[in-house]
Protein backbone atom coordinates (compact mmCIF):
# COMPACT_ATOMS: atom_id res chain seq x y z
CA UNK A 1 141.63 322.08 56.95
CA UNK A 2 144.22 323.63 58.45
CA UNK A 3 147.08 322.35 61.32
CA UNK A 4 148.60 324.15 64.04
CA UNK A 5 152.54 324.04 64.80
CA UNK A 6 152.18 321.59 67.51
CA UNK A 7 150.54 318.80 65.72
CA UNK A 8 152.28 319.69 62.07
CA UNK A 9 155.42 318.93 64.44
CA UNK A 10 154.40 315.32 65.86
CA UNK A 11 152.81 314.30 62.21
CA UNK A 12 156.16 314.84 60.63
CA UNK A 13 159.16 314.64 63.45
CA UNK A 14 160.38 318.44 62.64
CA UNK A 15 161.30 320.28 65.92
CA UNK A 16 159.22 323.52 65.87
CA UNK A 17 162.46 325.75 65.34
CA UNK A 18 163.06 323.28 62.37
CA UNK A 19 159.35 323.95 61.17
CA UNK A 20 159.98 327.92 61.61
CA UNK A 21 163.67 327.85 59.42
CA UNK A 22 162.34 325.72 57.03
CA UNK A 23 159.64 328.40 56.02
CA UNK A 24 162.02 331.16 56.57
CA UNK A 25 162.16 333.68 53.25
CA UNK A 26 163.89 334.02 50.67
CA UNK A 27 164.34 330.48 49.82
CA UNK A 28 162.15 328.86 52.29
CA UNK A 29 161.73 325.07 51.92
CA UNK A 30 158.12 324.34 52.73
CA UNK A 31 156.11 327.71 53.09
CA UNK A 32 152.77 327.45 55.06
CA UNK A 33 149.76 327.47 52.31
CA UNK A 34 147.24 328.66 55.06
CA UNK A 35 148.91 331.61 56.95
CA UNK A 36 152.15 332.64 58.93
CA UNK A 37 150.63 335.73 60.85
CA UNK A 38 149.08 335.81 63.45
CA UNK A 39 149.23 332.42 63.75
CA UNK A 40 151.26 329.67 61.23
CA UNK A 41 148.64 327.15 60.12
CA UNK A 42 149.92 324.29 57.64
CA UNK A 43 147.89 322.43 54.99
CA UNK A 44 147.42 318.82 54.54
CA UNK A 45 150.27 318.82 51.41
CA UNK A 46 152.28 321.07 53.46
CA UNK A 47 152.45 317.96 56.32
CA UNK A 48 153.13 315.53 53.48
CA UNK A 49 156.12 317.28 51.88
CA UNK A 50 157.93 318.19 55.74
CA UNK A 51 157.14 314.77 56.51
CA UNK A 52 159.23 313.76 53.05
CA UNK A 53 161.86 316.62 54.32
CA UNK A 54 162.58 314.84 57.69
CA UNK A 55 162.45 311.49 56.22
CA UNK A 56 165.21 312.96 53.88
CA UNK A 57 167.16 315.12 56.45
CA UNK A 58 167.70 311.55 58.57
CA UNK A 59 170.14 310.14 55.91
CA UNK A 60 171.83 312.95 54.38
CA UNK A 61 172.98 316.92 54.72
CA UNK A 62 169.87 319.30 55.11
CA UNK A 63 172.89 321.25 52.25
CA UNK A 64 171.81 318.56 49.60
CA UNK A 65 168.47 318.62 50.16
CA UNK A 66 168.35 322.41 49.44
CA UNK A 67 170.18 321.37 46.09
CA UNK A 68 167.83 318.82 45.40
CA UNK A 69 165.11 321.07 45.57
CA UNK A 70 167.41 324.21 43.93
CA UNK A 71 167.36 321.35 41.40
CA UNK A 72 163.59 320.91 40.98
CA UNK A 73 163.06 324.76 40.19
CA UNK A 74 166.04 324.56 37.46
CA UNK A 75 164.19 321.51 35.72
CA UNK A 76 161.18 324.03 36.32
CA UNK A 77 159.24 321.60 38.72
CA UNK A 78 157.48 324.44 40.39
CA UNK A 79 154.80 322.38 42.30
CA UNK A 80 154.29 322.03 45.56
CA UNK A 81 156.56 319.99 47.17
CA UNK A 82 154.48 316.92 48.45
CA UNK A 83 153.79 316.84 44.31
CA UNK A 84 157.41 314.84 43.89
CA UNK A 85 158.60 311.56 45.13
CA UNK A 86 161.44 312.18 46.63
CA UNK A 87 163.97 309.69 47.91
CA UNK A 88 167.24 309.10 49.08
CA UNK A 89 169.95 306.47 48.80
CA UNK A 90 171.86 307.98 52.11
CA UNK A 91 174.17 309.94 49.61
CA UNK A 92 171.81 311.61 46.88
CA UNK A 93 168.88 312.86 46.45
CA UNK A 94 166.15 311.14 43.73
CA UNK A 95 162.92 312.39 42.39
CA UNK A 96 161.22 309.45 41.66
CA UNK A 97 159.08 309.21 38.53
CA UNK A 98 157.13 305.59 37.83
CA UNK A 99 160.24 302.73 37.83
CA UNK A 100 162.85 305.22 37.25
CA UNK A 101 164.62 308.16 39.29
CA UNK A 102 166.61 311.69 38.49
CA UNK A 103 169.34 312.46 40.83
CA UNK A 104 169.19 315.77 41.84
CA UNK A 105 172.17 316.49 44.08
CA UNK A 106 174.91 314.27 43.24
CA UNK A 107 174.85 313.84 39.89
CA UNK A 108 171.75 316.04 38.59
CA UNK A 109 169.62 314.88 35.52
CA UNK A 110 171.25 311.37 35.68
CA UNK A 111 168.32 308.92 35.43
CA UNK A 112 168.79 305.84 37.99
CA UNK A 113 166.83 302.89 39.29
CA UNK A 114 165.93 302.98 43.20
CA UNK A 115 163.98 301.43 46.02
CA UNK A 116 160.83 303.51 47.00
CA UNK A 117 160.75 304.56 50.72
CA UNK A 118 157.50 304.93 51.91
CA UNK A 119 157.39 308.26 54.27
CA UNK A 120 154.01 307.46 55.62
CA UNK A 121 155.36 304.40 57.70
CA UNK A 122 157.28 304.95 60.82
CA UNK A 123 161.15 305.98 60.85
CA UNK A 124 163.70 307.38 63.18
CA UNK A 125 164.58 311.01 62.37
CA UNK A 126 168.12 312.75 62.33
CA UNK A 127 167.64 313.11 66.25
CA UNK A 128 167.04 309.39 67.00
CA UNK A 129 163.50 309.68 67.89
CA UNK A 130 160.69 308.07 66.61
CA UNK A 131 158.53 309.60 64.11
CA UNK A 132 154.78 308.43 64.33
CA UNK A 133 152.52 306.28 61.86
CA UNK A 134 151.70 309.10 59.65
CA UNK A 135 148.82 307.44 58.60
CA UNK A 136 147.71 305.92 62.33
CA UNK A 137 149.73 308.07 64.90
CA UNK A 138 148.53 305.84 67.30
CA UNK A 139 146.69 302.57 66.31
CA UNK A 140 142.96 303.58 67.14
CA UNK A 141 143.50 306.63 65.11
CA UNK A 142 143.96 307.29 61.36
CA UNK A 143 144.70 310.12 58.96
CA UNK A 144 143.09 310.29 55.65
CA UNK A 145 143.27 313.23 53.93
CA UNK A 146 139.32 312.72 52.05
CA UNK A 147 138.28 312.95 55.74
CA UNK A 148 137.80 315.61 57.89
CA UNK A 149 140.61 317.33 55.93
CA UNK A 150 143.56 315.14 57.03
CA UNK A 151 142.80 315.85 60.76
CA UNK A 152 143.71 312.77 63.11
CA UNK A 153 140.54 311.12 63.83
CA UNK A 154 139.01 307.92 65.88
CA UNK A 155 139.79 304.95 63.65
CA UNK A 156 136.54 304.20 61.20
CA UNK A 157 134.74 307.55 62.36
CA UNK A 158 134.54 311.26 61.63
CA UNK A 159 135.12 312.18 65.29
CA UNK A 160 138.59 313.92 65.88
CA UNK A 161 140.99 312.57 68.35
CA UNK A 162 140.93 315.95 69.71
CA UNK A 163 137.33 316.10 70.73
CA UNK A 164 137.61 312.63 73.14
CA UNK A 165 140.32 314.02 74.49
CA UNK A 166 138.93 316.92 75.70
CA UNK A 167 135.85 315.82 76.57
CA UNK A 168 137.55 313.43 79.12
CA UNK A 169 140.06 315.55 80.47
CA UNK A 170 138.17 316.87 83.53
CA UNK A 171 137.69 313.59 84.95
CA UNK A 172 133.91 313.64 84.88
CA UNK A 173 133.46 311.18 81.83
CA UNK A 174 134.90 308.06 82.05
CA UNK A 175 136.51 306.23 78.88
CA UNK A 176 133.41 304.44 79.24
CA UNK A 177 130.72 306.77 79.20
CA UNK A 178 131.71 308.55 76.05
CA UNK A 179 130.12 305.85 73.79
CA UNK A 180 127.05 308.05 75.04
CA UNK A 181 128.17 310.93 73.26
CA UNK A 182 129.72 309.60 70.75
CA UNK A 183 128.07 305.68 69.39
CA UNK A 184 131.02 305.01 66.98
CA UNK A 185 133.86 305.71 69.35
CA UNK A 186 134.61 302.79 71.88
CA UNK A 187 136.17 302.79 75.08
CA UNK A 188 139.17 301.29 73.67
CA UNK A 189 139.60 304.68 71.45
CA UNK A 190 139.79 306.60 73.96
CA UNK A 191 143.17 306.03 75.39
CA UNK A 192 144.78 306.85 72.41
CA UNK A 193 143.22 309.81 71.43
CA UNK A 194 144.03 310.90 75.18
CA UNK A 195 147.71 309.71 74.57
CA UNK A 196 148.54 311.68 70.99
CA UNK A 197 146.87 314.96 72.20
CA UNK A 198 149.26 314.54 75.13
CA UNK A 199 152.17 314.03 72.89
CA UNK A 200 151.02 316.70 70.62
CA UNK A 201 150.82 319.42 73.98
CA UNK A 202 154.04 318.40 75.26
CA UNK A 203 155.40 319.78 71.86
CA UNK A 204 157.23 323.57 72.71
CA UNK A 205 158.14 326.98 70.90
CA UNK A 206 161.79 326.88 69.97
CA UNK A 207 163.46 323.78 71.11
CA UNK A 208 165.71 321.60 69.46
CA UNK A 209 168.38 322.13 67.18
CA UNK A 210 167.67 323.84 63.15
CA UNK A 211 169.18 321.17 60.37
């Protein structure tokens, strides 16, 4: 499965100029698995690890989390990204393995104890906006990644958010109706899927500011 700009941008709180220096060569931080020409399409594990990079990036210097991952390819940790753990403490950088952690900015190879920080639940990124439920953007909707690819989808069922949404837009279904089209997806469904692919158009080329 793969996931346009727009949507890679709601599921992880990057700004899409944010998304495009982040994959910018030589040393690019998360590069797109999927393509970059003509169009930049983002896997699954490429959502996961920006997700972890904005989760980061609203605590400390977007500087030490380019040495914490100039770190990771000196301990040879060549993986991708979403492959690693990684926290923060608001001052380093920690790549969490089982009960124990390495600091890789402040004091690199020094193993510590930290709290876990789970990235999936919602935060407030370096901006001050929210950042969505990764795993329910909205709370009739859910993201597994065993299902349909990772793509947002009606809560329980296959069908993607996408899908109700447009098939509503015109006006001519009602919220109601679409049970008729659709038996697992209840009216109550529909207002969310409407509201995230709302959220997810309103997202633009360029704005915002890069770190």
């Amino acid at each position: 499965m793969s996931f346009p700009v727009e949507l890679v941008s709601i599921l992880t709180g990057a700004t899409t100029r944010q998304l495009s220096n982040w994959r910018k060569p030589p040393t690019p931080l998360v590069a797109p698995e999927i393509a970059v020409r003509p169009r930049v399409l983002y896997s699954f594990r490429d959502i996961v690890a920006l997700r972890t990079l904005v989760k980061l990036r609203s605590e400390v210097p977007l500087q030490r989390i380019r040495r914490a991952f100039q770190s990771l390819q000196e301990m040879d940790l060549t993986d991708h990204p979403s492959r690693y753990t990684l926290v923060t403490d608001g001052s380093s950088v920690f790549l969490v393995e089982g009960n124990e952690a390495t600091d890789l900015v402040v004091a690199p190879g020094q193993r510590v104890i930290v709290s876990l920080d789970d990235v999936f639940k919602p935060f407030t990124n370096w901006k001050g906006e929210d950042v969505v439920d990764f795993l329910h953007p909205r709370p009739r909707l859910e993201v597994r990644e065993t299902r349909m690819g990772g793509w947002p989808t009606i809560r329980g069922t296959r069908v993607p958010y996408d899908t109700i949404a447009n098939l509503v837009r015109g006006g001519d279904i009602p919220a109601e109706a679409v049970g008729e089209y659709f038996p697992t997806v209840a009216p109550i469904d529909v207002g969310d899927a409407v509201s995230f692919d709302e959220q997810v158009s309103q997202v633009g080329g360029g704005e915002g500011r890069t770190a």
